[in-house]
PDB file of N, CA and C in Angstrom:
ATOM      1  N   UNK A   1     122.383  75.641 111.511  1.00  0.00           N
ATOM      2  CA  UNK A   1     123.386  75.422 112.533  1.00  0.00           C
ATOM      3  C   UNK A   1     122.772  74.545 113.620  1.00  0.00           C
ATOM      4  N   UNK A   2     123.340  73.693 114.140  1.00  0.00           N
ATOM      5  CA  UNK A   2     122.661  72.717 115.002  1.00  0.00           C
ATOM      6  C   UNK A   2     123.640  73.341 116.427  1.00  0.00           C
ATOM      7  N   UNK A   3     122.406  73.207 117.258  1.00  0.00           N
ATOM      8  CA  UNK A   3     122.244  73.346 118.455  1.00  0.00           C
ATOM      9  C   UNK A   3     122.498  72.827 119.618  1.00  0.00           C
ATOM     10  N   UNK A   4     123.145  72.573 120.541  1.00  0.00           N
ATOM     11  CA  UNK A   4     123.320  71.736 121.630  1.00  0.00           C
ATOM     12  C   UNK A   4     123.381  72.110 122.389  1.00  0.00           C
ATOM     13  N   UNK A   5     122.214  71.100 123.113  1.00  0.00           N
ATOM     14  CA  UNK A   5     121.116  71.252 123.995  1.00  0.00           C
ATOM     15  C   UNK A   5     121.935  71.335 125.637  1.00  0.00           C
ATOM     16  N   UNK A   6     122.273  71.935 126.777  1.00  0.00           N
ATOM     17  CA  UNK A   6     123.033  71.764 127.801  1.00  0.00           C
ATOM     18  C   UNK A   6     121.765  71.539 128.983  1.00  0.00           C
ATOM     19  N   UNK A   7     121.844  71.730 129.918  1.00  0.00           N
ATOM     20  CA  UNK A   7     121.130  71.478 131.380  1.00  0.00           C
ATOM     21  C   UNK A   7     120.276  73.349 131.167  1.00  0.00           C
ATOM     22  N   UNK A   8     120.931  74.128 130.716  1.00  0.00           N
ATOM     23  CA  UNK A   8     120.442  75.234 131.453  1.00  0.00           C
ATOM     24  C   UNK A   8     120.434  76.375 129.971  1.00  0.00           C
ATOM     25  N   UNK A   9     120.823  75.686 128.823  1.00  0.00           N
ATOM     26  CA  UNK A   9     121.369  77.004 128.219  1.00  0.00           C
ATOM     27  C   UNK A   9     121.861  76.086 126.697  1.00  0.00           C
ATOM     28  N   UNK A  10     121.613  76.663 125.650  1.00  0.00           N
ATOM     29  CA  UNK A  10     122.234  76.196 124.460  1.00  0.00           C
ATOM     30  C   UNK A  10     123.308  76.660 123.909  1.00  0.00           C
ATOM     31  N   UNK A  11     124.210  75.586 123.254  1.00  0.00           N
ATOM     32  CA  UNK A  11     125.410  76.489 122.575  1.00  0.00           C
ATOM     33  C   UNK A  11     125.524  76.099 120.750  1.00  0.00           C
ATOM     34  N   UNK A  12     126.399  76.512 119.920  1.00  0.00           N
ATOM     35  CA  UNK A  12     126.281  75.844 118.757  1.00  0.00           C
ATOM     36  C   UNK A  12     127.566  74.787 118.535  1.00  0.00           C
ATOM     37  N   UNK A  13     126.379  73.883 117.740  1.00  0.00           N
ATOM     38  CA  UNK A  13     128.188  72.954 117.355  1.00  0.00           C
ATOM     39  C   UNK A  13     129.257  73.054 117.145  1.00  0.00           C
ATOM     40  N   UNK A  14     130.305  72.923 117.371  1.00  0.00           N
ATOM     41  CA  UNK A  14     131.590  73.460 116.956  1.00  0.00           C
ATOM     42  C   UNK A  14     132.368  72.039 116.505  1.00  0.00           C
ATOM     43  N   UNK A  15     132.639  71.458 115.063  1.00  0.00           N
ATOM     44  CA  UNK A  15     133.488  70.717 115.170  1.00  0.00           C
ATOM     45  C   UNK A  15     134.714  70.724 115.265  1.00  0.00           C
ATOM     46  N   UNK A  16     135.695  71.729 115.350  1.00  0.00           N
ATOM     47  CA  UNK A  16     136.918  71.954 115.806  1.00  0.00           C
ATOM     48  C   UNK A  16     137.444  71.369 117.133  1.00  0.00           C
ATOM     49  N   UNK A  17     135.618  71.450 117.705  1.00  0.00           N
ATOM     50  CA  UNK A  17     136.379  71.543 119.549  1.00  0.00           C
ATOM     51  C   UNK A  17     135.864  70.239 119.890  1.00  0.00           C
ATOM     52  N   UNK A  18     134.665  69.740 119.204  1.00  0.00           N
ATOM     53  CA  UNK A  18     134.718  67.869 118.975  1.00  0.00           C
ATOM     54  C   UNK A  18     136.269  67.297 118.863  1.00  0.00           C
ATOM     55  N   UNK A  19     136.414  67.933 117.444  1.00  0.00           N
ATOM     56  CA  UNK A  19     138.038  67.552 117.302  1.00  0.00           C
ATOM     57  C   UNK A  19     139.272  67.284 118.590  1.00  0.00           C
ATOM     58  N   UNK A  20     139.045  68.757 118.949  1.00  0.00           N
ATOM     59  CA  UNK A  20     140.255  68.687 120.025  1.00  0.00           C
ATOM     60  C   UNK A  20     139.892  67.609 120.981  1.00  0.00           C
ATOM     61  N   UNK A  21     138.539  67.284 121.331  1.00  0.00           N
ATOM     62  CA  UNK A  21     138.357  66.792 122.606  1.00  0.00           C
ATOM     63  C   UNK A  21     138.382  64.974 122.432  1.00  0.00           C
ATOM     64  N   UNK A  22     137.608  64.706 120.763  1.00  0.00           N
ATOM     65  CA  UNK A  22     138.227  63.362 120.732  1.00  0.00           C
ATOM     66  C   UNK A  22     140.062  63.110 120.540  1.00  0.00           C
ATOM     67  N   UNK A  23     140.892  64.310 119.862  1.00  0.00           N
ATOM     68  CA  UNK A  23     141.927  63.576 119.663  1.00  0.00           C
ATOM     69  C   UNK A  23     142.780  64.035 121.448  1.00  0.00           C
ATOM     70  N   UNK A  24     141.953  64.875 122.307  1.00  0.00           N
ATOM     71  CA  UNK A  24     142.981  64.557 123.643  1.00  0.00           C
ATOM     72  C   UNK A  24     141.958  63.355 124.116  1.00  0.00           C
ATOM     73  N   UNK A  25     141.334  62.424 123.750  1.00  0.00           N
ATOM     74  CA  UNK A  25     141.129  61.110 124.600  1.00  0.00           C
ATOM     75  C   UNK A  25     141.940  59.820 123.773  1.00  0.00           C
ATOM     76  N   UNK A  26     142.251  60.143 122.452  1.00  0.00           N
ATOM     77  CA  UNK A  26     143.091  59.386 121.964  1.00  0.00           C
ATOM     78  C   UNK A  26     144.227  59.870 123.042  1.00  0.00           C
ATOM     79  N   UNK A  27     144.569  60.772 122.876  1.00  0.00           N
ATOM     80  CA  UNK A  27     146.245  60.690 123.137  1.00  0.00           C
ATOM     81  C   UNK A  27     146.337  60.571 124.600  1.00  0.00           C
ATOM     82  N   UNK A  28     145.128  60.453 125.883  1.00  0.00           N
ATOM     83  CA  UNK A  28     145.025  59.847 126.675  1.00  0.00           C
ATOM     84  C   UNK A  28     145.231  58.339 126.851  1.00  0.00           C
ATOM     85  N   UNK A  29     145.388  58.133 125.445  1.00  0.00           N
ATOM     86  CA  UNK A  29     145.000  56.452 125.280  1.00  0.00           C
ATOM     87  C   UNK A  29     146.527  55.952 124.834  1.00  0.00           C
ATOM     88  N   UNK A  30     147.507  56.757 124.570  1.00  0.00           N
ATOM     89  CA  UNK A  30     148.528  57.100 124.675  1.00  0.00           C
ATOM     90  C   UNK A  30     148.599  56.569 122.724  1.00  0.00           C
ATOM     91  N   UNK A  31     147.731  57.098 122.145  1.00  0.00           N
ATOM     92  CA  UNK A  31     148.168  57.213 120.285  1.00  0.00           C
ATOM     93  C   UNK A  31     149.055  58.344 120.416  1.00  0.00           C
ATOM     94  N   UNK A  32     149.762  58.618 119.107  1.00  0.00           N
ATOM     95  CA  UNK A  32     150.406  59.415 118.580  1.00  0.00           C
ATOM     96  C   UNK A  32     150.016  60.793 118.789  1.00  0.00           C
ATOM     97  N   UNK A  33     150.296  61.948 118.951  1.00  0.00           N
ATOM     98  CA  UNK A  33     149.763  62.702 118.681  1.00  0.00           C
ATOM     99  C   UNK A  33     149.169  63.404 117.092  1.00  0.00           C
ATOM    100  N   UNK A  34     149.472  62.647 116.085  1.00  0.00           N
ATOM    101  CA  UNK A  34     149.294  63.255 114.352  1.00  0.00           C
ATOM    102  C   UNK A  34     148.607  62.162 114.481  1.00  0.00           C
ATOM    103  N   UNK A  35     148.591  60.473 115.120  1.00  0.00           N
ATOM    104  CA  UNK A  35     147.779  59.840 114.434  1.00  0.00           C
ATOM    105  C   UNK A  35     145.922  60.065 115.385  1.00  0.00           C
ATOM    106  N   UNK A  36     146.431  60.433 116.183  1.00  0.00           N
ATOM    107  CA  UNK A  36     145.167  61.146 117.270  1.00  0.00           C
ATOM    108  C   UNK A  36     144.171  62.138 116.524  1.00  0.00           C
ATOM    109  N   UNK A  37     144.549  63.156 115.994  1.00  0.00           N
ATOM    110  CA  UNK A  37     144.137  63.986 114.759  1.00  0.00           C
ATOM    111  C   UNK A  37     143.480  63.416 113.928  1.00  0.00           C
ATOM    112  N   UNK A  38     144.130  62.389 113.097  1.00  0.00           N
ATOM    113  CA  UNK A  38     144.099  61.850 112.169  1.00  0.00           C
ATOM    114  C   UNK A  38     142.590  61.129 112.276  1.00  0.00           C
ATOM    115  N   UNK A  39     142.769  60.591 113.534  1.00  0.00           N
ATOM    116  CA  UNK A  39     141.897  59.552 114.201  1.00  0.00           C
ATOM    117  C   UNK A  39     140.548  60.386 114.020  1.00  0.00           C
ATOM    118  N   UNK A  40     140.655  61.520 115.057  1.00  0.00           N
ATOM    119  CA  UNK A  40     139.599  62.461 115.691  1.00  0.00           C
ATOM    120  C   UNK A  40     139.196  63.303 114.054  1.00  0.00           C
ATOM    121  N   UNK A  41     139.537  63.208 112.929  1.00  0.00           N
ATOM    122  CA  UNK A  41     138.953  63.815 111.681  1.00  0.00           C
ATOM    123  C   UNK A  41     138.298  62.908 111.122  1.00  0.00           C
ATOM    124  N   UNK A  42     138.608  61.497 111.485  1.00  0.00           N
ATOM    125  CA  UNK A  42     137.564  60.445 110.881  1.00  0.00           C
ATOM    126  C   UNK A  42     136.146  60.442 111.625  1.00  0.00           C
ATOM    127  N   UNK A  43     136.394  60.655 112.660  1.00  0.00           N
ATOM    128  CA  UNK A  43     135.688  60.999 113.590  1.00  0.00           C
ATOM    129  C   UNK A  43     134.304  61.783 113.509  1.00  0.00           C
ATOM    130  N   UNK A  44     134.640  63.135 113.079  1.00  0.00           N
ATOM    131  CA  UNK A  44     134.017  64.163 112.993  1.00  0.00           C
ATOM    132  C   UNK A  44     133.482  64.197 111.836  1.00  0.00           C
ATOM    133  N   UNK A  45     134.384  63.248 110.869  1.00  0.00           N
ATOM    134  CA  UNK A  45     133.651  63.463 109.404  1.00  0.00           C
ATOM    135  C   UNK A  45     132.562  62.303 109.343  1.00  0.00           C
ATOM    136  N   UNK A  46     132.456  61.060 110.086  1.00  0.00           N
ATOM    137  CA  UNK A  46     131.381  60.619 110.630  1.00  0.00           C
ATOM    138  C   UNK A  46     130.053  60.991 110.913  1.00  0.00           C
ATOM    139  N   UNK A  47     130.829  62.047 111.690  1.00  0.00           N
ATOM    140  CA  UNK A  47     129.063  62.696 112.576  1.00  0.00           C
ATOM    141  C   UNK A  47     128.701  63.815 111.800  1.00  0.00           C
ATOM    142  N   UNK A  48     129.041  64.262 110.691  1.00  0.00           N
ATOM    143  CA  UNK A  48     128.784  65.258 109.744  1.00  0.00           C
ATOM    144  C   UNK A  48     127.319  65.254 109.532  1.00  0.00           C
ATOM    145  N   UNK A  49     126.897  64.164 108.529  1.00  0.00           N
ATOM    146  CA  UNK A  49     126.073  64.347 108.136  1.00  0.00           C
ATOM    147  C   UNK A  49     124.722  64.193 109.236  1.00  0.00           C
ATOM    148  N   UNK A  50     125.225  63.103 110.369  1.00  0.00           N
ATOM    149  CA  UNK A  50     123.808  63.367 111.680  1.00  0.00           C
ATOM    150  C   UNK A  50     123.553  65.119 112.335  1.00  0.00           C
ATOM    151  N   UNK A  51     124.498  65.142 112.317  1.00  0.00           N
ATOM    152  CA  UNK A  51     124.892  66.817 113.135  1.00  0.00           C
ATOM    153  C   UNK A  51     124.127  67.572 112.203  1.00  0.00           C
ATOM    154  N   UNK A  52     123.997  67.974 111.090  1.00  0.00           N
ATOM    155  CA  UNK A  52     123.143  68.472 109.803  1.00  0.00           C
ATOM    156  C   UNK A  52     122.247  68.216 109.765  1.00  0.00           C
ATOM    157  N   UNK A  53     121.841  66.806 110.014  1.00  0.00           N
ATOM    158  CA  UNK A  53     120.442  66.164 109.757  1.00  0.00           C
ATOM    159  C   UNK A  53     119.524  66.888 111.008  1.00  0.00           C
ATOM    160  N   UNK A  54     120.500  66.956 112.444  1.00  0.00           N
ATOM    161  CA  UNK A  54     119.470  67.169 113.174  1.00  0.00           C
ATOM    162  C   UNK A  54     119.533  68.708 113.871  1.00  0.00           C
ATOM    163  N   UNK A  55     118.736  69.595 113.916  1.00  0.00           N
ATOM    164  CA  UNK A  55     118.861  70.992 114.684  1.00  0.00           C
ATOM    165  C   UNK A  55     118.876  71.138 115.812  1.00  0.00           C
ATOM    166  N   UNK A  56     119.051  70.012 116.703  1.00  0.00           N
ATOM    167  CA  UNK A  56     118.969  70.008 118.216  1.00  0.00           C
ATOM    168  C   UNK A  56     119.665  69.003 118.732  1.00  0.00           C
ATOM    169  N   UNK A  57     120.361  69.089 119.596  1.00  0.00           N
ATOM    170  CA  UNK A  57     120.888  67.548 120.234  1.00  0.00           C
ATOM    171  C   UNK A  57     121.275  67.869 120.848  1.00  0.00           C
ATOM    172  N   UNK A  58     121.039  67.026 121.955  1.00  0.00           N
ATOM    173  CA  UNK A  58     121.682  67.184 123.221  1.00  0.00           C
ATOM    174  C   UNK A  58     123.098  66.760 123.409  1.00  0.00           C
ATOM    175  N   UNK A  59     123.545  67.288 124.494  1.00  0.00           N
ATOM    176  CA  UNK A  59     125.163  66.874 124.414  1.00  0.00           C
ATOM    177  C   UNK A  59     125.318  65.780 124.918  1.00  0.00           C
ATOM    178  N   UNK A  60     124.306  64.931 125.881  1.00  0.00           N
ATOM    179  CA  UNK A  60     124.694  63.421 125.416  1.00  0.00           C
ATOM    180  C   UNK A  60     124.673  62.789 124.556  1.00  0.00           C
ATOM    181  N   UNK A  61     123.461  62.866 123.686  1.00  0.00           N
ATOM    182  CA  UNK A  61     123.339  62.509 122.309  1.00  0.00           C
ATOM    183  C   UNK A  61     125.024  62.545 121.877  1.00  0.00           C
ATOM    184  N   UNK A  62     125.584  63.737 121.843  1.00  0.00           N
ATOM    185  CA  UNK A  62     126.886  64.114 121.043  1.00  0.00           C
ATOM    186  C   UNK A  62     127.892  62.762 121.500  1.00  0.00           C
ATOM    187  N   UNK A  63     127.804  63.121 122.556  1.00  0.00           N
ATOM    188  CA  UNK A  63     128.947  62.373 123.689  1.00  0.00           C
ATOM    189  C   UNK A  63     128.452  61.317 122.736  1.00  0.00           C
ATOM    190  N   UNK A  64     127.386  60.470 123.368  1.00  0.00           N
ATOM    191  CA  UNK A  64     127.553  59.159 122.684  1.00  0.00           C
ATOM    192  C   UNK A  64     127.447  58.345 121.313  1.00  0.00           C
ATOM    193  N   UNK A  65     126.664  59.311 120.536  1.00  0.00           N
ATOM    194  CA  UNK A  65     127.350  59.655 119.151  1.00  0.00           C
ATOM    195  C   UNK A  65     128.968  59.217 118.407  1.00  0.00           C
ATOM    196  N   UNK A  66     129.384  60.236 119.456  1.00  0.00           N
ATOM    197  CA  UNK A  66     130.653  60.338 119.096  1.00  0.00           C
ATOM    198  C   UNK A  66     131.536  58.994 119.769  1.00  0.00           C
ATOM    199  N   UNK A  67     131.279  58.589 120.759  1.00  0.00           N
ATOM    200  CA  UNK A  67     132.108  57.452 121.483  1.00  0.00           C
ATOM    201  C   UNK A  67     131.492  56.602 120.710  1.00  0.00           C
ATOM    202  N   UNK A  68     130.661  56.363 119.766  1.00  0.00           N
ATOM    203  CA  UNK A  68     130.588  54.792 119.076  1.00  0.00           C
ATOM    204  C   UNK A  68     131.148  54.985 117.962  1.00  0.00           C
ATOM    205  N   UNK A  69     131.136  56.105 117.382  1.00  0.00           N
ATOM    206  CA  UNK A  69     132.208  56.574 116.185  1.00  0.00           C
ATOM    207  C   UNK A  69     133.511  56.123 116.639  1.00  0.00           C
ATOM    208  N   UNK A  70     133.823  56.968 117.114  1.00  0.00           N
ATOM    209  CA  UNK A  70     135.646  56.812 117.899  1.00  0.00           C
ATOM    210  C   UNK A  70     135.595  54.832 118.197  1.00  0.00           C
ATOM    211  N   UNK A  71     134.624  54.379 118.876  1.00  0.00           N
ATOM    212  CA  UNK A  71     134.793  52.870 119.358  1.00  0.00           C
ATOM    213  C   UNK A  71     134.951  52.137 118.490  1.00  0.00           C
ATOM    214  N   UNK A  72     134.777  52.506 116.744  1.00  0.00           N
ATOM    215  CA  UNK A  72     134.829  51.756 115.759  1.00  0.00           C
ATOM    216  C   UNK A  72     136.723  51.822 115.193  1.00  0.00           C
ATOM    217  N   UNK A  73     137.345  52.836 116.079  1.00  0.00           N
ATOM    218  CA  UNK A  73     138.914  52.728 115.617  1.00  0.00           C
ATOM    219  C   UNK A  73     139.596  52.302 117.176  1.00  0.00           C
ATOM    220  N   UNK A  74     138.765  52.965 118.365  1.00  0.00           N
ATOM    221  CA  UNK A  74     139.744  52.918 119.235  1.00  0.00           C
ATOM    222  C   UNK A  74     138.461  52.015 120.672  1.00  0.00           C
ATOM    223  N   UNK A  75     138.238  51.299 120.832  1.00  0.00           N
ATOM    224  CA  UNK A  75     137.872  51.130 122.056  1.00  0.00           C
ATOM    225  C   UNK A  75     137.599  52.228 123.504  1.00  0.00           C
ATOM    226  N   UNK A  76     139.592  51.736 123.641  1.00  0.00           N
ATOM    227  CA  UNK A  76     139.409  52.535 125.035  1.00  0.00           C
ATOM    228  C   UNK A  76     139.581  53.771 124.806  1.00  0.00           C
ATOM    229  N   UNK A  77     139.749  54.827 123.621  1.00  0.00           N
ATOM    230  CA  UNK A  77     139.696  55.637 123.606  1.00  0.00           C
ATOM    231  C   UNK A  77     138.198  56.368 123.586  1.00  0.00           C
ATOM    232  N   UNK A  78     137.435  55.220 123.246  1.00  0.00           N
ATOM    233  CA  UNK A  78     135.898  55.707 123.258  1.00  0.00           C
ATOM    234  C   UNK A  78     135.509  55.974 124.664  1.00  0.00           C
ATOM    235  N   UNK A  79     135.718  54.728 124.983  1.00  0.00           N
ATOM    236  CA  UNK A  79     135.539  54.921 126.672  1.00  0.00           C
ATOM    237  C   UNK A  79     136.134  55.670 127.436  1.00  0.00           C
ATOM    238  N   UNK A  80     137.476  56.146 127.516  1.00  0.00           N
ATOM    239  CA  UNK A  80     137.966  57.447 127.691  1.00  0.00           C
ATOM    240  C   UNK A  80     137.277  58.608 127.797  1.00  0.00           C
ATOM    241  N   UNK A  81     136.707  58.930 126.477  1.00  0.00           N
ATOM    242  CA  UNK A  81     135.844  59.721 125.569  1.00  0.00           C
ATOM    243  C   UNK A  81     134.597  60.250 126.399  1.00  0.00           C
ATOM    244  N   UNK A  82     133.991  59.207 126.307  1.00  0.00           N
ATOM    245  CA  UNK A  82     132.390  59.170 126.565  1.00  0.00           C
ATOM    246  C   UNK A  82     132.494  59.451 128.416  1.00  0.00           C
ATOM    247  N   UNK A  83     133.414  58.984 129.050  1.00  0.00           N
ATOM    248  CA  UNK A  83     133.564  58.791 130.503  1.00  0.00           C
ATOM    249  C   UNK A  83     134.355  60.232 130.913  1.00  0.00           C
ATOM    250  N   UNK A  84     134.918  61.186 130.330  1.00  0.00           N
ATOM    251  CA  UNK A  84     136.177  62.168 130.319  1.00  0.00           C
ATOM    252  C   UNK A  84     135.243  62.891 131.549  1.00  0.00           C
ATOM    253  N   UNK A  85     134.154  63.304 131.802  1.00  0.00           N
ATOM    254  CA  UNK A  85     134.043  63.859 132.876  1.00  0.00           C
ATOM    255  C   UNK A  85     133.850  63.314 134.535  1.00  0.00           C
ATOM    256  N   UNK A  86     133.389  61.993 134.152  1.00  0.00           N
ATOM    257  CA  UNK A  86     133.330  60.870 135.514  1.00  0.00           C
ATOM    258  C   UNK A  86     134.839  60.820 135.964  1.00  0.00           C
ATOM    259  N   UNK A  87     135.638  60.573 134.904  1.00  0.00           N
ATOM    260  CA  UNK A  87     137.281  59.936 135.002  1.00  0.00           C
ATOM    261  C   UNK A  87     138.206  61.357 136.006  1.00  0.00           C
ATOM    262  N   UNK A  88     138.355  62.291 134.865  1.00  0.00           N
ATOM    263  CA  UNK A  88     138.677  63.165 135.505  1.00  0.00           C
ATOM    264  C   UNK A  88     138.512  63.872 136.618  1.00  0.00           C
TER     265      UNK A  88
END
């Protein structure tokens, strides 16, 4: 089970909640909501095999991981993505 690494405390990967969190920056980006999903499972099935490969990562690692994944379908949804806590 791979690990991610926080400021103070570790939690375990969850790709479900990858899921949710890339397909609400799609649909920030104003996609579909089914094609947002759709989007955010290509997504995740991407980072499969790094997430496995490695037992530790930090959650920037993840973050930006994941925003160059996502940047290969959606741009500004990457940037969305990767930025969701500055933005908000």
């Amino acid at each position: 089970m791979t690990q991610i690494l926080e400021k103070n405390f570790a939690k375990n990967y969850d790709e479900k909640r990858l899921k949710n969190a890339v397909s609400r920056a799609a649909c920030a980006n104003r996609v579909p909501a089914g094609d947002a999903d759709n989007l955010a499972a290509k997504v995740v099935a991407k980072l499969q095999s790094w997430t496995r490969e490695n037992p530790e990562i930090t959650s920037r690692e993840l973050r930006l991981a994941t925003a160059h994944a996502l940047a290969e379908y959606d741009d500004d949804a990457a940037y969305l993505y990767e930025n969701e806590n500055k933005l908000f």
